[in-house]
PDB file of N, CA and C in Angstrom:
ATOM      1  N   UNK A   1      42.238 -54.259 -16.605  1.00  0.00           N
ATOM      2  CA  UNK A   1      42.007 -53.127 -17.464  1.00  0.00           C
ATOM      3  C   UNK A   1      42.279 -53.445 -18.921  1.00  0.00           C
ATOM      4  N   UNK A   2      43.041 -54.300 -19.226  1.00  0.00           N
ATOM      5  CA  UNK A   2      43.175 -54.666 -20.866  1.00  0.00           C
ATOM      6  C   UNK A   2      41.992 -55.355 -20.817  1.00  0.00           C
ATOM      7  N   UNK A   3      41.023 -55.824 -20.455  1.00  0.00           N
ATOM      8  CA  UNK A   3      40.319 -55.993 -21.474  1.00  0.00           C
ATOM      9  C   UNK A   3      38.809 -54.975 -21.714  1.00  0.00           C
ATOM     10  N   UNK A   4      39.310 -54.183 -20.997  1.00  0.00           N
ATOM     11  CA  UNK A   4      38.692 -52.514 -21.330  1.00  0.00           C
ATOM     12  C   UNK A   4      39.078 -52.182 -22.353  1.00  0.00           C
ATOM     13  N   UNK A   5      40.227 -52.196 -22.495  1.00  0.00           N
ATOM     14  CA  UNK A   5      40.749 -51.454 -23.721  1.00  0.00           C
ATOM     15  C   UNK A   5      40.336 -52.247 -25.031  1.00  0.00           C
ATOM     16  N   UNK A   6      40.250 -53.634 -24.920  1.00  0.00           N
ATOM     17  CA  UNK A   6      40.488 -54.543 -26.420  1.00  0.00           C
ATOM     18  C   UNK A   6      38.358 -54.188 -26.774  1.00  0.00           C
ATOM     19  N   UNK A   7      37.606 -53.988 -25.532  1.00  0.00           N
ATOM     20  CA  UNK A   7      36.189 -53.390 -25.728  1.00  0.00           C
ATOM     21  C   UNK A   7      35.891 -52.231 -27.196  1.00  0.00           C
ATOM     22  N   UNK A   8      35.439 -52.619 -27.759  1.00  0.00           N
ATOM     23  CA  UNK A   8      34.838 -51.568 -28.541  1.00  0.00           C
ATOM     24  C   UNK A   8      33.790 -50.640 -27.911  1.00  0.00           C
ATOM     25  N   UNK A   9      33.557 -49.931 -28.730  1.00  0.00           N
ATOM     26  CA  UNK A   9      32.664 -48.670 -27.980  1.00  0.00           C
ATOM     27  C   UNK A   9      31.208 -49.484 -28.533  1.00  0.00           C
ATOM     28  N   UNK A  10      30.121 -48.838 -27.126  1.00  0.00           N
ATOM     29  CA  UNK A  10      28.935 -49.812 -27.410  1.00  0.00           C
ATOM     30  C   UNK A  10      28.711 -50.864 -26.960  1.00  0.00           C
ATOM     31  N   UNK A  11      30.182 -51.789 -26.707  1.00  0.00           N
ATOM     32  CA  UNK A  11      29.816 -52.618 -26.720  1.00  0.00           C
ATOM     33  C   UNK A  11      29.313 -53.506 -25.132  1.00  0.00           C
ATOM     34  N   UNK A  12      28.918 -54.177 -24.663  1.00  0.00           N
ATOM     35  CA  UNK A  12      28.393 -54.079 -23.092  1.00  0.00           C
ATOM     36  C   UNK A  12      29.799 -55.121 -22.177  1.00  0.00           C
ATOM     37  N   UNK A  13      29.942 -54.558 -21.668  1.00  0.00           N
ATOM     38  CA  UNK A  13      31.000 -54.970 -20.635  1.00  0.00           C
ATOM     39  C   UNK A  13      31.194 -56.713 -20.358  1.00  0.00           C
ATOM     40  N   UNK A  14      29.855 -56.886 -20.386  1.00  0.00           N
ATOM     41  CA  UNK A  14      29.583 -58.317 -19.626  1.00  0.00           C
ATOM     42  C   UNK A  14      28.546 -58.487 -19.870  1.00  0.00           C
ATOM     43  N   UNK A  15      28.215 -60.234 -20.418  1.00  0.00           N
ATOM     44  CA  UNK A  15      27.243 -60.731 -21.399  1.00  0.00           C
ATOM     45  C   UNK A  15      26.371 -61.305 -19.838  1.00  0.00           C
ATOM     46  N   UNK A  16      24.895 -60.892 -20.416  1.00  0.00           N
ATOM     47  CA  UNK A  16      24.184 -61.358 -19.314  1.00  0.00           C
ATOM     48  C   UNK A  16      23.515 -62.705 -19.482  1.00  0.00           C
ATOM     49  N   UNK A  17      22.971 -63.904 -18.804  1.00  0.00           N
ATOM     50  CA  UNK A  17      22.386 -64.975 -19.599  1.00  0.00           C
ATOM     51  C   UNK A  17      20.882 -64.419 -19.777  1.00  0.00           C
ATOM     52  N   UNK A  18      20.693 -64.540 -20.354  1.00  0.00           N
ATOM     53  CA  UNK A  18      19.159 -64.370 -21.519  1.00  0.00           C
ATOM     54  C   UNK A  18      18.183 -65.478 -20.587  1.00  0.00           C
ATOM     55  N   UNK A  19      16.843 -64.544 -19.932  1.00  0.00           N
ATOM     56  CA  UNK A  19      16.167 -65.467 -19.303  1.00  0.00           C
ATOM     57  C   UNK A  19      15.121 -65.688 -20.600  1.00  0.00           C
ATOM     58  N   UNK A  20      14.281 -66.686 -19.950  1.00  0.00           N
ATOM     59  CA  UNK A  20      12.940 -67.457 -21.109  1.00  0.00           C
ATOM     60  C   UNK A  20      12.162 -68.287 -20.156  1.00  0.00           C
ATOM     61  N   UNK A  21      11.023 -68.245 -20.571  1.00  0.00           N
ATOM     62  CA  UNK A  21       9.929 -68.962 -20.038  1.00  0.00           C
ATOM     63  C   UNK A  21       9.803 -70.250 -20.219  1.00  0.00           C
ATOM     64  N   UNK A  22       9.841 -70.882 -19.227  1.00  0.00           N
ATOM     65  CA  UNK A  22       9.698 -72.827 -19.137  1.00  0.00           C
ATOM     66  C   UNK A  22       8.147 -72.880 -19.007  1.00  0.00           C
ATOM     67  N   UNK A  23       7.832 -73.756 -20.446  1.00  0.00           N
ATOM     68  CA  UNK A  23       6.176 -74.208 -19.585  1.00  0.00           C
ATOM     69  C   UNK A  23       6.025 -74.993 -18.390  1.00  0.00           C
ATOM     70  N   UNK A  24       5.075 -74.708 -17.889  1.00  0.00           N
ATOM     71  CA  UNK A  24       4.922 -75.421 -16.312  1.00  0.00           C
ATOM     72  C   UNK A  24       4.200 -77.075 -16.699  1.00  0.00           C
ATOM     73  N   UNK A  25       4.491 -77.791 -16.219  1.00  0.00           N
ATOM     74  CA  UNK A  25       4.540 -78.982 -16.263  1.00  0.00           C
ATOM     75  C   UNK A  25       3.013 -79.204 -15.757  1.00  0.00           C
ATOM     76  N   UNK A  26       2.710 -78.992 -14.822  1.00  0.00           N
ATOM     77  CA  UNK A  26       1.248 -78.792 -13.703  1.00  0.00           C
ATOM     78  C   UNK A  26       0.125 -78.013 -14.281  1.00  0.00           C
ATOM     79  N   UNK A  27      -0.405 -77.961 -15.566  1.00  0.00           N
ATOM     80  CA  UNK A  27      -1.367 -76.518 -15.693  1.00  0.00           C
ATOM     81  C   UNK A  27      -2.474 -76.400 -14.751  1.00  0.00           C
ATOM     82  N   UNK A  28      -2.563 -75.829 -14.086  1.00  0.00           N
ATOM     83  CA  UNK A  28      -3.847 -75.728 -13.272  1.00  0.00           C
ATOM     84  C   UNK A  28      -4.643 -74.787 -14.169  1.00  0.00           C
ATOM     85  N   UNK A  29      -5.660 -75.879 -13.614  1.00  0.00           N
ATOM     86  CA  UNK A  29      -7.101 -75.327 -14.255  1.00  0.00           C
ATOM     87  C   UNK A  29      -8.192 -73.959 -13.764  1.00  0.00           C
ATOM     88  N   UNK A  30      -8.655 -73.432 -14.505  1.00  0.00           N
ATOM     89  CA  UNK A  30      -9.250 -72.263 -13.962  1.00  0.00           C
ATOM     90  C   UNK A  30     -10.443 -72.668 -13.109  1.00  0.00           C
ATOM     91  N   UNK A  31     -10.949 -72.390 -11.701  1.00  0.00           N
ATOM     92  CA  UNK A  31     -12.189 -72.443 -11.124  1.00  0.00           C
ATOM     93  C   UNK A  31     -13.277 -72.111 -11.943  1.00  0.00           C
ATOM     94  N   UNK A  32     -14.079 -72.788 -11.851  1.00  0.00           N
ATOM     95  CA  UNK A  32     -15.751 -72.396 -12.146  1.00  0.00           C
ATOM     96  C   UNK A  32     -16.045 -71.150 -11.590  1.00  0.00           C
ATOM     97  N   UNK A  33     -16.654 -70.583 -12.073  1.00  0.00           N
ATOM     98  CA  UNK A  33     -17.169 -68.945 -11.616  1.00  0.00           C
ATOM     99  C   UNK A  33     -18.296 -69.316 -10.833  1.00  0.00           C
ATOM    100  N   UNK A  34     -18.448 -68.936  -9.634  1.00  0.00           N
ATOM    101  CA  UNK A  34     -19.610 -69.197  -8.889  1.00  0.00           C
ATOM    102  C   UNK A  34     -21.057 -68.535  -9.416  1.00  0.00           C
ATOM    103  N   UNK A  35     -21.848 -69.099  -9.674  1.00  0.00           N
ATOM    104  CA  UNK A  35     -23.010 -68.766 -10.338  1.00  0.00           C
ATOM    105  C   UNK A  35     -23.741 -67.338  -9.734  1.00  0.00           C
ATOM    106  N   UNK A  36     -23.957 -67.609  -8.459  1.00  0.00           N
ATOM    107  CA  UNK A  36     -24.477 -66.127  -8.124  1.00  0.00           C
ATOM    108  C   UNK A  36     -23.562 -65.083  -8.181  1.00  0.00           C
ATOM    109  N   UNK A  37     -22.396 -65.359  -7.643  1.00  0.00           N
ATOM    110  CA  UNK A  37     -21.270 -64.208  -7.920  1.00  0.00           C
ATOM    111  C   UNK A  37     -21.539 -63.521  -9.451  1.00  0.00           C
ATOM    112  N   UNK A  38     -21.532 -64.516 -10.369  1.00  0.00           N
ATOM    113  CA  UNK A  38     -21.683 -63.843 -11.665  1.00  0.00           C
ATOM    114  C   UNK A  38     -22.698 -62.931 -12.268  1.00  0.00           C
ATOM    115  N   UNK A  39     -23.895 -63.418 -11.603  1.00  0.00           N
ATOM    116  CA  UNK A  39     -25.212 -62.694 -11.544  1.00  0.00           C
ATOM    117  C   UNK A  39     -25.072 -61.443 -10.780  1.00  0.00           C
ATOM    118  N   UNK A  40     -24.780 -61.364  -9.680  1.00  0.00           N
ATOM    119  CA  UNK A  40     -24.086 -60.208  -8.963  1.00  0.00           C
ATOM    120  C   UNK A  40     -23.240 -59.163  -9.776  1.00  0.00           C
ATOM    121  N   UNK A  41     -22.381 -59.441 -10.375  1.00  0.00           N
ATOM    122  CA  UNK A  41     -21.150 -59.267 -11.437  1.00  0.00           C
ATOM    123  C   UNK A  41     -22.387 -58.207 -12.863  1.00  0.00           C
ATOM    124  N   UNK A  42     -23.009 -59.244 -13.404  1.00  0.00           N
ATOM    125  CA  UNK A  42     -23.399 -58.491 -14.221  1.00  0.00           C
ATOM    126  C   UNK A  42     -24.196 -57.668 -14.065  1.00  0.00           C
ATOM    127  N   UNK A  43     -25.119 -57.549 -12.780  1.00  0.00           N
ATOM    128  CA  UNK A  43     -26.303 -56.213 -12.675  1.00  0.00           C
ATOM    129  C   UNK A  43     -25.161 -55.405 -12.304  1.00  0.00           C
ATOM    130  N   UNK A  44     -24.139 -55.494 -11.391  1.00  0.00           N
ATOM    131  CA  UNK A  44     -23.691 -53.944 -11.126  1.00  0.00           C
ATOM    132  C   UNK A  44     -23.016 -53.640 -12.642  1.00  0.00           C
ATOM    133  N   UNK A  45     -22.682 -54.673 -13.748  1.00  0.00           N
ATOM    134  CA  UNK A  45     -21.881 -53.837 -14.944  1.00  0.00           C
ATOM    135  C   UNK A  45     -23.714 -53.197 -15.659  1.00  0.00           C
ATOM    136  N   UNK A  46     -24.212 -53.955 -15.829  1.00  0.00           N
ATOM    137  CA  UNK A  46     -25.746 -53.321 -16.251  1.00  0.00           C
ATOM    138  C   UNK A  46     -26.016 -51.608 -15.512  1.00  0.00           C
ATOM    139  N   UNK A  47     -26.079 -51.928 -14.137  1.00  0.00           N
ATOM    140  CA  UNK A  47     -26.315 -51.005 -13.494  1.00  0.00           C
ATOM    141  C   UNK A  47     -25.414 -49.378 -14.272  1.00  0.00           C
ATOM    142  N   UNK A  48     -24.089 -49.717 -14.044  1.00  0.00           N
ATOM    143  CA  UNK A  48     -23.217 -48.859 -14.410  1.00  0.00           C
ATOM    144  C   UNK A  48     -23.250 -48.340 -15.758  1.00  0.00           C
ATOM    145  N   UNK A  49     -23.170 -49.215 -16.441  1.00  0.00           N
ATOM    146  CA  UNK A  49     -23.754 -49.122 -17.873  1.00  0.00           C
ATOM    147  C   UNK A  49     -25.070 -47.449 -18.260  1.00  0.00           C
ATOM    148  N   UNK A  50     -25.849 -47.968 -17.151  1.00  0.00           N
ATOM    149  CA  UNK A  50     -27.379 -47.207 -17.333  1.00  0.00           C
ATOM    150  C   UNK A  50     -27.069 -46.074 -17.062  1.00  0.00           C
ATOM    151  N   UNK A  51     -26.349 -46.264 -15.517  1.00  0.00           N
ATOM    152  CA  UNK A  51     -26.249 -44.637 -15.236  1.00  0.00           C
ATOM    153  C   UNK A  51     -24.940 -43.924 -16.018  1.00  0.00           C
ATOM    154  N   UNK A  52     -24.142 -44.139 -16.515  1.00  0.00           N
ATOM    155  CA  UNK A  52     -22.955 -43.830 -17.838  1.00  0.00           C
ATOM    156  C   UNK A  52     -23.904 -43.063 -19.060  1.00  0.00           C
ATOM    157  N   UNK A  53     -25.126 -43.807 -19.442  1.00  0.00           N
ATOM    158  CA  UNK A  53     -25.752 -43.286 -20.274  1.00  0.00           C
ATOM    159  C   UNK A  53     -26.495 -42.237 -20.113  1.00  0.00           C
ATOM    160  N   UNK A  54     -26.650 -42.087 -18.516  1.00  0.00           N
ATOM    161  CA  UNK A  54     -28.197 -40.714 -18.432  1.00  0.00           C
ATOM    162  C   UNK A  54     -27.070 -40.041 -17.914  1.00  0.00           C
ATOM    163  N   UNK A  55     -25.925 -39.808 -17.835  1.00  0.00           N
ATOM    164  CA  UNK A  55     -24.880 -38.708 -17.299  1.00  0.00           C
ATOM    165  C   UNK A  55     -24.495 -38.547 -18.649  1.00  0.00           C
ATOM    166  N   UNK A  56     -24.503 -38.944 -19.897  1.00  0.00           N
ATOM    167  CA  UNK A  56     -23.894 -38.330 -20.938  1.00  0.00           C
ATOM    168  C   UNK A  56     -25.222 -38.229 -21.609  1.00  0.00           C
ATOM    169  N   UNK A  57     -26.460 -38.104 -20.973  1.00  0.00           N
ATOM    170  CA  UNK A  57     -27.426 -37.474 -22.059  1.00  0.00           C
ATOM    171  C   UNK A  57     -27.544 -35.716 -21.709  1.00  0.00           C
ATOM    172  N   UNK A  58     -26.777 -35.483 -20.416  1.00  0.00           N
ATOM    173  CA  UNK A  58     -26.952 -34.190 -19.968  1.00  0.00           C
ATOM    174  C   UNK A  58     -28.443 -34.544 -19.097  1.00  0.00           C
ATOM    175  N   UNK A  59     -28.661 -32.663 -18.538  1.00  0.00           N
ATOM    176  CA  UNK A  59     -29.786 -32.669 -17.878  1.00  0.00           C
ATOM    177  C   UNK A  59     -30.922 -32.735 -18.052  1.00  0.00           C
ATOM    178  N   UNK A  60     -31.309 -32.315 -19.347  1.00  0.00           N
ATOM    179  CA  UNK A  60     -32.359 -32.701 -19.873  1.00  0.00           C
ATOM    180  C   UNK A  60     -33.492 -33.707 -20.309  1.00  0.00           C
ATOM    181  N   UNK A  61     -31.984 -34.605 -20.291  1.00  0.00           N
ATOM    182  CA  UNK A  61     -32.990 -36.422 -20.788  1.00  0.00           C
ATOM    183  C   UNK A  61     -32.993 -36.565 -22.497  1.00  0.00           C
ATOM    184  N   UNK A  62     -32.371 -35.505 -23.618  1.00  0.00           N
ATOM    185  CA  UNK A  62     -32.707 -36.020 -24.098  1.00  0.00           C
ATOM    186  C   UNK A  62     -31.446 -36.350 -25.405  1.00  0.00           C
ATOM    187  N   UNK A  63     -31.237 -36.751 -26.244  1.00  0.00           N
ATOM    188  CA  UNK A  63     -30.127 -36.683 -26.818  1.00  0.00           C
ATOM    189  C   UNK A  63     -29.485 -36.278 -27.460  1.00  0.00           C
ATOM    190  N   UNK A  64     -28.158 -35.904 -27.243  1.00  0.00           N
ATOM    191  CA  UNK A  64     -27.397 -34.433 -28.013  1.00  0.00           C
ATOM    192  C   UNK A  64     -27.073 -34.862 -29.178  1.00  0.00           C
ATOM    193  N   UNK A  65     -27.790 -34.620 -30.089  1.00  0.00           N
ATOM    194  CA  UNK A  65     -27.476 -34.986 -31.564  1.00  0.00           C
ATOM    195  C   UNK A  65     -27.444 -33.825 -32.747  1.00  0.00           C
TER     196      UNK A  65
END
């Protein structure tokens, strides 16, 4: 308990060790993106894209300006 008392206010009880990041020695390299996968990949963002746009033109079709 004395060294409760000799504590200032604030101050933390018990010093924690301070973690940090070690670079990794090994970098592994990123895979190649499989070619059709990617093609796949971008019609559905295309796709989504299109229909995003005719749901915010409203029902009409034409543009709210």
């Amino acid at each position: 308990m004395s060294a409760n008392k000799q504590r200032k206010a604030g101050q933390p009880v018990c010093r924690k060790p301070r973690l940090h990041l070690v670079p990794s020695p090994e970098e592994r390299q990123r895979p190649e993106p499989d070619p059709e996968l990617k093609e796949v990949l971008d019609d559905m963002r295309r796709r989504y894209r299109v229909q995003r746009e005719r749901i915010g033109r409203g029902d009409d079709g034409k543009d709210a300006a």
